[in-house]
N, C-alpha and C. Protein backbone atom coordinates (compact mmCIF):
# COMPACT_ATOMS: atom_id res chain seq x y z
N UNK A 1 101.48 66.37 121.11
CA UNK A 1 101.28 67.81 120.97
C UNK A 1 102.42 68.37 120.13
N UNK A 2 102.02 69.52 119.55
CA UNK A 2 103.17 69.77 118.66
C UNK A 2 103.60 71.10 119.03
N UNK A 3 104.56 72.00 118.25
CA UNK A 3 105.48 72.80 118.87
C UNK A 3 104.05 74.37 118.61
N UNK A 4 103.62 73.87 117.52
CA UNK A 4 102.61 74.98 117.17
C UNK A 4 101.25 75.25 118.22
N UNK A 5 100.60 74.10 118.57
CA UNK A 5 100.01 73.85 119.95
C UNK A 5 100.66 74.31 121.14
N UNK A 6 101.53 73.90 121.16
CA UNK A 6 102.12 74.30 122.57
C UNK A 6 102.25 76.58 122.58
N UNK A 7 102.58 76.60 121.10
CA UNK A 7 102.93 77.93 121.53
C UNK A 7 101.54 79.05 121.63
N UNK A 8 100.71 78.28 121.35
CA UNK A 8 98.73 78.74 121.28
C UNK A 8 98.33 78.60 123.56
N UNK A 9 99.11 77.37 123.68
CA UNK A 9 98.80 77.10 124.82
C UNK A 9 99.63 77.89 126.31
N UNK A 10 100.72 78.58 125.29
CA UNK A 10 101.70 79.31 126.97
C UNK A 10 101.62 79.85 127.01
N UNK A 11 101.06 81.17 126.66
CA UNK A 11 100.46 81.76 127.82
C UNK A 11 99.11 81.53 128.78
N UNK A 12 98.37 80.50 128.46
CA UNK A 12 97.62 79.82 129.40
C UNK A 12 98.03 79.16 130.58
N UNK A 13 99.10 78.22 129.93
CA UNK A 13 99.81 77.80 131.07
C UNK A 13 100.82 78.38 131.80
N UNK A 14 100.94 79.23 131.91
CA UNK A 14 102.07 80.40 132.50
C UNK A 14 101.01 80.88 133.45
N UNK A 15 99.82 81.27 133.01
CA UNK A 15 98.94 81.77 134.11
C UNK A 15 98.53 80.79 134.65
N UNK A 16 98.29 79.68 134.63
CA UNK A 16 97.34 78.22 135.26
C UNK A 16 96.22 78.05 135.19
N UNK A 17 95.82 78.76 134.17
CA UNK A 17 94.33 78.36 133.60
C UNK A 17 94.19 77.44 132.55
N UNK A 18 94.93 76.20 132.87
CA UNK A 18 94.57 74.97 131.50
C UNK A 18 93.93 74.36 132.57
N UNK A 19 93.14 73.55 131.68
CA UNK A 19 92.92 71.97 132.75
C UNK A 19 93.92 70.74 133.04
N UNK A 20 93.87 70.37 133.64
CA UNK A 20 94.86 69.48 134.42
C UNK A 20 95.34 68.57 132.89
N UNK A 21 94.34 67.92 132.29
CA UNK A 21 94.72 67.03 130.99
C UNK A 21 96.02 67.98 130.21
N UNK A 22 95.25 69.08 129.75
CA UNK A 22 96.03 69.81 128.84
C UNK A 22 97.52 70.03 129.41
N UNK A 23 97.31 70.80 130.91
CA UNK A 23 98.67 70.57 131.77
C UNK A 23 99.59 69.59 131.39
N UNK A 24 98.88 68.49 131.69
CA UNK A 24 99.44 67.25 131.48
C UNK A 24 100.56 67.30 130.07
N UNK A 25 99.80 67.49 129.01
CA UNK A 25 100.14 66.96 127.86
C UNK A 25 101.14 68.39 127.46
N UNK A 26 101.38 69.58 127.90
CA UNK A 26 102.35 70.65 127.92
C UNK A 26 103.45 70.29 128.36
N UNK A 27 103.16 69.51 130.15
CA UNK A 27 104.50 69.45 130.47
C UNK A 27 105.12 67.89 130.27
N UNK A 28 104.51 67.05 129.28
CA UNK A 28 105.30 66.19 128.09
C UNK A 28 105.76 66.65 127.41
N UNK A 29 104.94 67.60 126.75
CA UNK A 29 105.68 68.23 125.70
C UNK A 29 107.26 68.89 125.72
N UNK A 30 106.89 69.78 126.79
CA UNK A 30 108.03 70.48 127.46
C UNK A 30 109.08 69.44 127.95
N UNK A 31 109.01 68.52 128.41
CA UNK A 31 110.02 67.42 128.82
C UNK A 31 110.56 66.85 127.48
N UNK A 32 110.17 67.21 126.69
CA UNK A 32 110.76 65.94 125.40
C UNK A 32 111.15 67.37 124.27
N UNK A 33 110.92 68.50 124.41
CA UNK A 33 111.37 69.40 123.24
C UNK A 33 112.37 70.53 124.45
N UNK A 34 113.31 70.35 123.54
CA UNK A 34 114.13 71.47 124.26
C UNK A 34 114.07 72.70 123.90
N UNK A 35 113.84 73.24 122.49
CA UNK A 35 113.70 74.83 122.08
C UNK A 35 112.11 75.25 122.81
N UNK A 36 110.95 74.62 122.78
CA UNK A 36 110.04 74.49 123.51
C UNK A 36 110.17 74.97 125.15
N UNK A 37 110.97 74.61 125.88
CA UNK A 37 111.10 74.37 127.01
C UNK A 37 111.88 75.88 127.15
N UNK A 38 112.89 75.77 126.49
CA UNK A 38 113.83 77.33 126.28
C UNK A 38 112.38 78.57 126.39
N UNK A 39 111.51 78.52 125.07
CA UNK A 39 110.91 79.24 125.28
C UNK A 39 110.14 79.48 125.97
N UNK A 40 109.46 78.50 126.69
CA UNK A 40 108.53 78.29 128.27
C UNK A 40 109.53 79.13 129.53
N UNK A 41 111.06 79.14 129.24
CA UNK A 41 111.50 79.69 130.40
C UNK A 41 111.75 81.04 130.35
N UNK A 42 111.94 81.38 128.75
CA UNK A 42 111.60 82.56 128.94
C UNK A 42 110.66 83.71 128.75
N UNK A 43 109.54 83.29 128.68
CA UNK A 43 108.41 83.36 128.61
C UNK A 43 107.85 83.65 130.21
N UNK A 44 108.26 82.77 131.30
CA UNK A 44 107.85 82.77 132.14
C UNK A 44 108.64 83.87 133.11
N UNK A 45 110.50 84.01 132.61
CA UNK A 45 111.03 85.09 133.43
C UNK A 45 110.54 86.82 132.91
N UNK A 46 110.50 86.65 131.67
CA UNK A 46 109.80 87.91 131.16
C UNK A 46 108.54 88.49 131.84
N UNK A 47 107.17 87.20 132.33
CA UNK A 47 106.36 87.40 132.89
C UNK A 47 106.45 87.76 134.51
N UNK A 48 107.75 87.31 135.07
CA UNK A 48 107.86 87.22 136.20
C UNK A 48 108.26 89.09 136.19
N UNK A 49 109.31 89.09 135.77
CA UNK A 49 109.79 90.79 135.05
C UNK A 49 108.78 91.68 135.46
N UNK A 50 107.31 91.53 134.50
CA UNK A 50 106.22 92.43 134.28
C UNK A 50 105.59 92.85 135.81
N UNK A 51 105.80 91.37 136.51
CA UNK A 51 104.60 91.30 137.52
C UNK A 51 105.43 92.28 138.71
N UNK A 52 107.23 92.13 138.53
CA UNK A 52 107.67 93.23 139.21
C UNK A 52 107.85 94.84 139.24
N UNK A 53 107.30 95.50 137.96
CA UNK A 53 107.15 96.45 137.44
C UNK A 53 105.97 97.35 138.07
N UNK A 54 106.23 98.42 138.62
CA UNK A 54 104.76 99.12 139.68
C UNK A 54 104.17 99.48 138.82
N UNK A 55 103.15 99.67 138.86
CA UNK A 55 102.02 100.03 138.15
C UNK A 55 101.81 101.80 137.81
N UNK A 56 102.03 102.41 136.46
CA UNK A 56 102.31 103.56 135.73
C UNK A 56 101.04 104.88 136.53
N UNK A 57 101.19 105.48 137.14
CA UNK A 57 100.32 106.47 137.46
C UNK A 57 100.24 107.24 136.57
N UNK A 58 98.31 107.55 136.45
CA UNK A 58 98.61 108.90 134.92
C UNK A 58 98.59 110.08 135.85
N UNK A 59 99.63 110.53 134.97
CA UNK A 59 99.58 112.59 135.24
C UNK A 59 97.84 112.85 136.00
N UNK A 60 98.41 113.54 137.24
CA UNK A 60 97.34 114.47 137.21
C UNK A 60 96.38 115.41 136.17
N UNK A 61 96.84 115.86 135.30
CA UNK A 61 96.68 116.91 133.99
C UNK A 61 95.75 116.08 133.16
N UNK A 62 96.41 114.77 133.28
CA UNK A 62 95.29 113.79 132.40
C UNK A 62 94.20 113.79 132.40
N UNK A 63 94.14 113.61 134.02
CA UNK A 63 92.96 113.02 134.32
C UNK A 63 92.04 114.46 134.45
N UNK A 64 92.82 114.99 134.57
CA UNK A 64 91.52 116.49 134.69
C UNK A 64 91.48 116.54 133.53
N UNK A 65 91.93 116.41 132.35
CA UNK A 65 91.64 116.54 131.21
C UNK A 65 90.23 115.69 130.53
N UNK A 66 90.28 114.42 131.05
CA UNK A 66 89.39 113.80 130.40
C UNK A 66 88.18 114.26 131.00
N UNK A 67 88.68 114.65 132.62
CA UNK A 67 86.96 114.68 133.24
C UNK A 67 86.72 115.96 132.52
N UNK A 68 87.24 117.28 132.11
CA UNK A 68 86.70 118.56 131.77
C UNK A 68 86.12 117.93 129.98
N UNK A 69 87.07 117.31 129.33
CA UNK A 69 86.43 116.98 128.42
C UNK A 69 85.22 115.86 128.40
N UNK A 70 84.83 114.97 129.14
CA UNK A 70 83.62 114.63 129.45
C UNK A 70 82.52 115.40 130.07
N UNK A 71 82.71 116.98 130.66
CA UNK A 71 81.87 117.78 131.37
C UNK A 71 81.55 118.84 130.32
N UNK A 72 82.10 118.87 129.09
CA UNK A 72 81.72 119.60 128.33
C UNK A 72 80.85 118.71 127.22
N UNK A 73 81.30 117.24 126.98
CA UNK A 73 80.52 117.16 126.42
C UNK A 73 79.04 116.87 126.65
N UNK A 74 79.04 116.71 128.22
CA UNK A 74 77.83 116.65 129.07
C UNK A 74 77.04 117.73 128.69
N UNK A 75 77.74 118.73 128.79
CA UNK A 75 76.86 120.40 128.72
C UNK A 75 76.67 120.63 127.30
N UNK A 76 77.53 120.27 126.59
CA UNK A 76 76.90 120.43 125.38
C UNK A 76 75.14 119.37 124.89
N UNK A 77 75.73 118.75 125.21
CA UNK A 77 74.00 117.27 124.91
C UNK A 77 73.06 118.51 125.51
N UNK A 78 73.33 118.64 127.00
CA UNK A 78 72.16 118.84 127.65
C UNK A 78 71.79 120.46 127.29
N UNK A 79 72.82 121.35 126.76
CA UNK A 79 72.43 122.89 126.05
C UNK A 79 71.17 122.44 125.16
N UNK A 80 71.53 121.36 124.06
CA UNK A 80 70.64 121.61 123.41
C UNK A 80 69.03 120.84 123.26
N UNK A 81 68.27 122.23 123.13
CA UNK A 81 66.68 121.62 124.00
C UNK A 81 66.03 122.31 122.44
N UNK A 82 65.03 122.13 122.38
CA UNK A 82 64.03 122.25 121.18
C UNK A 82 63.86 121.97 120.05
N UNK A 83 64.12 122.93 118.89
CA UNK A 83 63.74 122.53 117.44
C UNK A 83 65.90 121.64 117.29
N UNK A 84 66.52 122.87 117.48
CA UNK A 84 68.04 122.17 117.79
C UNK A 84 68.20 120.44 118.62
N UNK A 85 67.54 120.36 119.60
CA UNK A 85 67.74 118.99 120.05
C UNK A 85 67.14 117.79 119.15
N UNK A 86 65.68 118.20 118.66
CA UNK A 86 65.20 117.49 117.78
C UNK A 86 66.23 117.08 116.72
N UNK A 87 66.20 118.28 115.75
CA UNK A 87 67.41 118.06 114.85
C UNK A 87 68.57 117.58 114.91
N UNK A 88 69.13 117.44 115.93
CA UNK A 88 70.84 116.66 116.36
C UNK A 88 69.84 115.28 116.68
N UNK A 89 69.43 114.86 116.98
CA UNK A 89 68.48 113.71 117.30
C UNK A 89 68.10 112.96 116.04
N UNK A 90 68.11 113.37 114.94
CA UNK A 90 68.11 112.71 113.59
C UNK A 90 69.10 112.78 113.15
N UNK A 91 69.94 113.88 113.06
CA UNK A 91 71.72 113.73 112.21
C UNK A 91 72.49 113.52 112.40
N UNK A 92 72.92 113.72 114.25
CA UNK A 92 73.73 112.45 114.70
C UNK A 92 73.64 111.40 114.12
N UNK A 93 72.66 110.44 114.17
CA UNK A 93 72.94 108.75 113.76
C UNK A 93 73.36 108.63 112.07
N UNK A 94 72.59 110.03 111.73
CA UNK A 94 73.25 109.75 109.83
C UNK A 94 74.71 109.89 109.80
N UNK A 95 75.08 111.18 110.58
CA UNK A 95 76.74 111.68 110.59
C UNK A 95 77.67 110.29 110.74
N UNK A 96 77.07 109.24 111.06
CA UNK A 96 77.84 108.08 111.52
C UNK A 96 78.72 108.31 110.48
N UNK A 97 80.10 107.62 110.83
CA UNK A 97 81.16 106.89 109.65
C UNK A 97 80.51 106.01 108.80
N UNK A 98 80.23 105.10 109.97
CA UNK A 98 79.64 103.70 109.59
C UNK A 98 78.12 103.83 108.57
N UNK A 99 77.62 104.56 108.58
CA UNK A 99 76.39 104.75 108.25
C UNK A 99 76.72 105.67 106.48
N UNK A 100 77.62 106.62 106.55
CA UNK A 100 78.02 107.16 106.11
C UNK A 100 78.59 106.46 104.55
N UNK A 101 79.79 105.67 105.34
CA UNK A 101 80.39 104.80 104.07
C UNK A 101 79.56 103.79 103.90
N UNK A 102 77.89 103.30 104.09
CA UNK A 102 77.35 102.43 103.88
C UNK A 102 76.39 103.18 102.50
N UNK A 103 76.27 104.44 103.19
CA UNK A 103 75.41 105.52 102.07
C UNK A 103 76.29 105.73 100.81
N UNK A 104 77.55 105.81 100.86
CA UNK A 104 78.52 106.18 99.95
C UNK A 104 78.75 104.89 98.51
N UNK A 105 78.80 103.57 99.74
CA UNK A 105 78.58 102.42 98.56
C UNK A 105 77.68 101.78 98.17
N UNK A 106 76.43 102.76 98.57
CA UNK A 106 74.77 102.29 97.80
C UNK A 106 75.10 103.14 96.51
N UNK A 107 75.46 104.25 96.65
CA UNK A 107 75.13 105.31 95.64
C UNK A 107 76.34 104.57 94.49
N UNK A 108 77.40 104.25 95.02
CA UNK A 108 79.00 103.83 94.26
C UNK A 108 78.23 102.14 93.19
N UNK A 109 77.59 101.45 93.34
CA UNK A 109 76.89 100.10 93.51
C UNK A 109 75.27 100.59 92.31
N UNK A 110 74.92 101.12 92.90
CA UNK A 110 73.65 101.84 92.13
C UNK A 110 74.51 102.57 90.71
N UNK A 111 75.50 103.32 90.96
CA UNK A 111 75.49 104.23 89.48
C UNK A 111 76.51 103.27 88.51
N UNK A 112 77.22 101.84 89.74
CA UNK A 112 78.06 100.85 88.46
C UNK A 112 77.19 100.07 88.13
N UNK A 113 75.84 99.56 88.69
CA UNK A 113 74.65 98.79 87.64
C UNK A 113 74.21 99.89 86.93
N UNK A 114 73.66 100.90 86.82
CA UNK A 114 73.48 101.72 85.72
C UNK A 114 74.53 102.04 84.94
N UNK A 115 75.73 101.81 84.53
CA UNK A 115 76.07 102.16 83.99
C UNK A 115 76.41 100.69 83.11
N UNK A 116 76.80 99.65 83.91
CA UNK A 116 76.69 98.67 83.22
C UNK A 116 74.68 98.00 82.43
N UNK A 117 74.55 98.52 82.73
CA UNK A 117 73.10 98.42 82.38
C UNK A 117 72.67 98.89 81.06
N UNK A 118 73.59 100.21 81.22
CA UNK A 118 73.47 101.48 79.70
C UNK A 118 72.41 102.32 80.11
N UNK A 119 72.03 102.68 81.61
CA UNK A 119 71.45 103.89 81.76
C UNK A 119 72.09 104.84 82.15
N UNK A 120 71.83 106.10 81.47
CA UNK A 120 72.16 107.23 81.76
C UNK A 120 72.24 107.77 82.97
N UNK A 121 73.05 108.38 83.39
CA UNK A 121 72.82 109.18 84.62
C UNK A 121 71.79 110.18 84.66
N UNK A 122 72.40 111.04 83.77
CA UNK A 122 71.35 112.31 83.61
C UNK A 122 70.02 112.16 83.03
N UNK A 123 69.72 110.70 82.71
CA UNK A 123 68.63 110.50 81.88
C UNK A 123 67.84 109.85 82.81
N UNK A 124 68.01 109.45 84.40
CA UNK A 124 67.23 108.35 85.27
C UNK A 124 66.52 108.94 85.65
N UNK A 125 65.14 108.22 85.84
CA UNK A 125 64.34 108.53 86.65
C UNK A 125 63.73 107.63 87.54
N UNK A 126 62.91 108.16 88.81
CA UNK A 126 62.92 106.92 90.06
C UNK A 126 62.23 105.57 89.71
N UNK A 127 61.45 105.47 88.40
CA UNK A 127 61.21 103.65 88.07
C UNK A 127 62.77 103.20 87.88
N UNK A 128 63.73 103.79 86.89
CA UNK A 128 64.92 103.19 86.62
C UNK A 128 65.40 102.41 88.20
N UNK A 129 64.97 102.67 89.31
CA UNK A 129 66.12 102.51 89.76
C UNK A 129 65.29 101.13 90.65
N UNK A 130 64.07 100.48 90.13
CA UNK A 130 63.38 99.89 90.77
C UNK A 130 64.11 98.63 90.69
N UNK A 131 64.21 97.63 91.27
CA UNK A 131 65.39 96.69 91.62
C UNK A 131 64.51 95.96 90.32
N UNK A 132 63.38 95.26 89.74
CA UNK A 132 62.71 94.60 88.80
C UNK A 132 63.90 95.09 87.65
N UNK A 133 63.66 96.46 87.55
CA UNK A 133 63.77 97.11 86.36
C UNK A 133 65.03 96.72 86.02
N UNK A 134 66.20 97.12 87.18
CA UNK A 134 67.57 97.04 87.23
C UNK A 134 68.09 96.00 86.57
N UNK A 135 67.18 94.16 87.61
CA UNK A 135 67.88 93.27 86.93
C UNK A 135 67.39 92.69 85.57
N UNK A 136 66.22 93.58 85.24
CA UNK A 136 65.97 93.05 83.93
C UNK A 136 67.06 94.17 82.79
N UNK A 137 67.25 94.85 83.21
CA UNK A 137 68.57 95.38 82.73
C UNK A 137 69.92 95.07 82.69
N UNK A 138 70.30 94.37 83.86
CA UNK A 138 71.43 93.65 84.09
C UNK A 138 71.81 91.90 82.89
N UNK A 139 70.32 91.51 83.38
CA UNK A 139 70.17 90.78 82.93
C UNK A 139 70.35 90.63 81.20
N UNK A 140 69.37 91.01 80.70
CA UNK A 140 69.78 91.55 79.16
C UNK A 140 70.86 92.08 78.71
N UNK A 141 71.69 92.33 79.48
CA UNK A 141 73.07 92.82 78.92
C UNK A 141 74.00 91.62 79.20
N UNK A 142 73.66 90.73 79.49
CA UNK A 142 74.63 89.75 80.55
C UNK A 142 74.43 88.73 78.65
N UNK A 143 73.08 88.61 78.56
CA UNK A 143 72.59 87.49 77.87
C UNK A 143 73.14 88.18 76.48
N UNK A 144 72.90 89.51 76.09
CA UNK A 144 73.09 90.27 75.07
C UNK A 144 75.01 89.62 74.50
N UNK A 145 75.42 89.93 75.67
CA UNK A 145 76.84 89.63 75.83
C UNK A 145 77.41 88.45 75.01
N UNK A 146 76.40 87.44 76.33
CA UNK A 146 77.21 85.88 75.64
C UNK A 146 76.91 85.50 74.29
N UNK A 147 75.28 86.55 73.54
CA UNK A 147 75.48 85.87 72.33
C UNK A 147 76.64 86.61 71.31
N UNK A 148 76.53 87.53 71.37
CA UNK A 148 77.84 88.35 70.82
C UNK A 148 79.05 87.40 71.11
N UNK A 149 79.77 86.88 71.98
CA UNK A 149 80.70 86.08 72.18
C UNK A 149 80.49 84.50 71.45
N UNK A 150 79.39 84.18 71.50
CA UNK A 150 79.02 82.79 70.89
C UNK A 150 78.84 83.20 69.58
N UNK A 151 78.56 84.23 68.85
CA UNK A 151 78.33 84.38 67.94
C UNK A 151 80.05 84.40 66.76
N UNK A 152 80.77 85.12 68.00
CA UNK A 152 81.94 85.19 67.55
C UNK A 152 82.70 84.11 67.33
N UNK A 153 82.30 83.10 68.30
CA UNK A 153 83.12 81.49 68.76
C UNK A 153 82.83 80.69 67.45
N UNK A 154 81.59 81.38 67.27
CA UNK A 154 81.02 80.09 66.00
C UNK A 154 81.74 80.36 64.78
N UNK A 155 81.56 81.89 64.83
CA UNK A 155 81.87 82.23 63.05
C UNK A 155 83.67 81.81 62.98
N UNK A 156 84.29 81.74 64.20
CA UNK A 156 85.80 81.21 64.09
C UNK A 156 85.93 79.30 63.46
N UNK A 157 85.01 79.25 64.58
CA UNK A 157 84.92 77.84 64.55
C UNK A 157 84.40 77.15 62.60
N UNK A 158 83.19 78.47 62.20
CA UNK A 158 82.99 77.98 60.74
C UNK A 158 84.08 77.90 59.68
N UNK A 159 84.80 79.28 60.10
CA UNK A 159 85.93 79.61 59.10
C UNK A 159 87.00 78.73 59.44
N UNK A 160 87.04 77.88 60.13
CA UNK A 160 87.89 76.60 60.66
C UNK A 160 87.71 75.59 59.98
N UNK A 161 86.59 75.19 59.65
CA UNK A 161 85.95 73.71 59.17
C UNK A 161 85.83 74.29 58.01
N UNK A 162 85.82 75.45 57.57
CA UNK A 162 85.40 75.42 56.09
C UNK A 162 87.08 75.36 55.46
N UNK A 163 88.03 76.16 56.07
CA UNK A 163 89.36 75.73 55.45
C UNK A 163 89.96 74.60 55.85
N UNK A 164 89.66 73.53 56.67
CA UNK A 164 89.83 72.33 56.90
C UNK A 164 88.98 71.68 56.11
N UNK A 165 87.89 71.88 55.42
CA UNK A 165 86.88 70.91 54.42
C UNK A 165 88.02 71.24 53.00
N UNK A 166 88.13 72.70 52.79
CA UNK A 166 88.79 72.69 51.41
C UNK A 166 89.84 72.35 51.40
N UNK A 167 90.90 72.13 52.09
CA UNK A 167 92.06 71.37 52.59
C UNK A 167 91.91 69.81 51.99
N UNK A 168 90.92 69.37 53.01
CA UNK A 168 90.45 67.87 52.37
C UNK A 168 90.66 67.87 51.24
N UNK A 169 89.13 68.40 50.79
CA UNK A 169 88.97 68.42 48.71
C UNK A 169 89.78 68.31 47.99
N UNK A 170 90.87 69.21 48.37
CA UNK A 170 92.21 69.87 47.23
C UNK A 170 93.17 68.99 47.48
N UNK A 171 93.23 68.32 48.80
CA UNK A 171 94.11 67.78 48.74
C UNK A 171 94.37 66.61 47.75
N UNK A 172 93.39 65.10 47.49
CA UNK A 172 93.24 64.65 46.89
C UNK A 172 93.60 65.09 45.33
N UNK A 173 92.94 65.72 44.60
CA UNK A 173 92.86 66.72 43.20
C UNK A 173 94.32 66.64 42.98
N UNK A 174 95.26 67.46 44.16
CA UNK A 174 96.70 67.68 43.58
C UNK A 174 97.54 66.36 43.71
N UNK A 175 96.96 65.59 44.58
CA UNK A 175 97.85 64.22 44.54
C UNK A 175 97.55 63.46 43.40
N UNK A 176 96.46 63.48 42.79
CA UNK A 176 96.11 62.98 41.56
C UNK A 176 96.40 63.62 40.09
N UNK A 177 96.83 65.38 40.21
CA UNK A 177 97.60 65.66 39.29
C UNK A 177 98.44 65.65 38.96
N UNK A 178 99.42 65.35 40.21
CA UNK A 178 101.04 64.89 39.74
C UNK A 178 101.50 63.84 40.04
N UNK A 179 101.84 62.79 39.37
CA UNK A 179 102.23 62.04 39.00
C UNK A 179 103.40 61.46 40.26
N UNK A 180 103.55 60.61 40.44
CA UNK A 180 104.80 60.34 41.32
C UNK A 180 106.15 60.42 40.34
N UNK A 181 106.06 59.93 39.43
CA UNK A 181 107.42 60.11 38.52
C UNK A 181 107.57 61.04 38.04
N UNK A 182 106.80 62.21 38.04
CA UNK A 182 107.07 62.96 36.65
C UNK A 182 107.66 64.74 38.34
N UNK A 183 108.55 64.85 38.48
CA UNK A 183 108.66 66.08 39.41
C UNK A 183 109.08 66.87 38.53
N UNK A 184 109.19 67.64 37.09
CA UNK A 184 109.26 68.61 36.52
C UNK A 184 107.83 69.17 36.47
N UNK A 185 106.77 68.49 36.18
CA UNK A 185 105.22 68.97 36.66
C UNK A 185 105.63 69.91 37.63
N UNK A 186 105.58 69.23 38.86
CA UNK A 186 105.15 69.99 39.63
C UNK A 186 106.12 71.51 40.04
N UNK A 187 107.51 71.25 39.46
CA UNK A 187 108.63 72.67 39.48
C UNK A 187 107.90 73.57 38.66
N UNK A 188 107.23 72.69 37.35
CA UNK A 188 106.79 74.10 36.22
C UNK A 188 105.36 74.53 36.82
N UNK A 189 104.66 74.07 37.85
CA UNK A 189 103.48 74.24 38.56
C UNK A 189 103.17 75.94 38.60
N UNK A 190 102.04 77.03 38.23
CA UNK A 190 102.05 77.80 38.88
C UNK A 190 102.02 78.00 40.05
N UNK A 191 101.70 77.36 41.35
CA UNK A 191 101.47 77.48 42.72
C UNK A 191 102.98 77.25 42.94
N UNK A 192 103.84 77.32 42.30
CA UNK A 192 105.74 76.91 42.38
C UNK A 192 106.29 78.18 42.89
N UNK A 193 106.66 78.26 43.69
CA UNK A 193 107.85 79.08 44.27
C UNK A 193 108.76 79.47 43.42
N UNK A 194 109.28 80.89 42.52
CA UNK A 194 110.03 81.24 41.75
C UNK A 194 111.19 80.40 41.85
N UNK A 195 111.74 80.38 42.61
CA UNK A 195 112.99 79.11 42.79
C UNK A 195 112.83 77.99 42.34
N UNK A 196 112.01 77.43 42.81
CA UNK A 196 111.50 75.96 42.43
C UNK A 196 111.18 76.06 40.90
N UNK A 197 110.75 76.74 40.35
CA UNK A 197 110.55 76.84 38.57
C UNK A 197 111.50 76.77 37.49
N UNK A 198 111.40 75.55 36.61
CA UNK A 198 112.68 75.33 35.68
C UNK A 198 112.66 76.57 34.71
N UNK A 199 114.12 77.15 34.30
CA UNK A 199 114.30 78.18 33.54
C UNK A 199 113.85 78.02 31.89
C-alpha cells in the first residue's frame, strides 16, 4: 500500500468502516511508514477533539426566522388561485437559472452558425434556421474553405518547382559558359557584382 492509498483510506479507518483485509493492509502500512503513522495520530487526536466539542445550538431568532420565512412562502403558493395561478404554473419552470442559461446558449450557438454560415441576422427567416438548411450551410463554407487553402498550398508549391526547374536549366548553361580557366569572364559578367567587375 502506498502513502497516497493510505491517505484516501483514514478517514475510513479512524471511523472503522474498512473491512478487516483493508484494516489489515493500513495497519502494515502504518507499522512500516513513520510520517504515515504521525499522520494517523494526528488525525485521530483531532477527531477525538471534535467528538468532545457540544454540539452548536442555533439562536432562537433563527429558527423563527426560517419557519416565518417558510410560512410565507406557503401563503404566497397558496394566495395564488386562477388565471394568476395558471400563469405562475408555466413561468416558474421557464424563470429557472438552469433553463434560462440553457435558452441563452441556444440563441448564443444559433446566431455563431449563422454567422459563420454568412446569414444575416436581419435577413433570417424561420426555413434559415431549419437544422438541413444550417448544415448545408455550414457545410459549404467548411468545403468552400479548404479549397481556398488548397488552392493556395498549390499555387506556393507551383511557384516552388517552377523556380527549382529554372534553377536546374540555368544552372548547367552557366557552367558551360565559363570556362574553368578563364575567371576574368566571369568578373566582366553582367550578372557581376560592381566589385567583382574589372576596371
Amino acid at each position: 500500500m502506498t502513502c497516497a492509498e493510505l491517505e484516501l483510506l483514514l478517514c475510513d479507518y479512524l471511523d472503522g468502516a474498512l473491512e478487516p483485509e483493508r484494516r489489515r493492509q493500513v495497519d502494515q502500512h502504518l507499522a512500516s511508514c513513520s510520517l504515515c503513522a504521525e499522520l494517523a495520530r494526528d488525525a485521530a487526536s483531532a477527531a477525538a477533539y471534535l467528538r468532545q466539542v457540544p454540539p452548536v445550538e442555533p439562536p432562537p431568532e433563527l429558527v423563527t426566522r426560517i419557519l416565518f420565512e417558510l410560512g410565507a412562502a406557503d401563503q404566497q403558493t397558496g394566495q395564488r388561485r386562477g388565471l394568476r395561478a395558471l400563469l405562475a404554473r408555466f413561468r416558474d419552470p421557464v424563470l429557472q437559472p438552469r433553463l434560462a442559461m440553457g435558452m441563452a446558449m441556444t440563441i448564443l450557438s444559433f446566431s455563431m452558425l449563422a454567422r459563420f454560415a454568412g446569414i444575416s441576422i436581419r435577413q433570417i427567416q424561420p426555413a434559415d434556421l431549419s437544422p438541413v438548411r444550417l448544415w448545408e450551410a455550414v457545410d459549404d463554407k467548411v468545403h468552400r474553405t479548404w479549397a481556398r487553402a488548397m488552392k493556395f498550398y498549390e499555387s506556393l508549391r507551383l511557384v516552388y518547382e517552377v523556380r527549382s526547374r529554372l534553377r536546374e536549366l540555368t544552372a548547367p548553361e552557366e557552367e558551360a559558359a565559363v570556362p574553368a580557366g578563364e575567371p576574368q569572364a566571369l568578373q566582366n559578367s553582367p550578372g557581376a557584382a560592381p566589385s567583382q567587375r574589372s576596371p
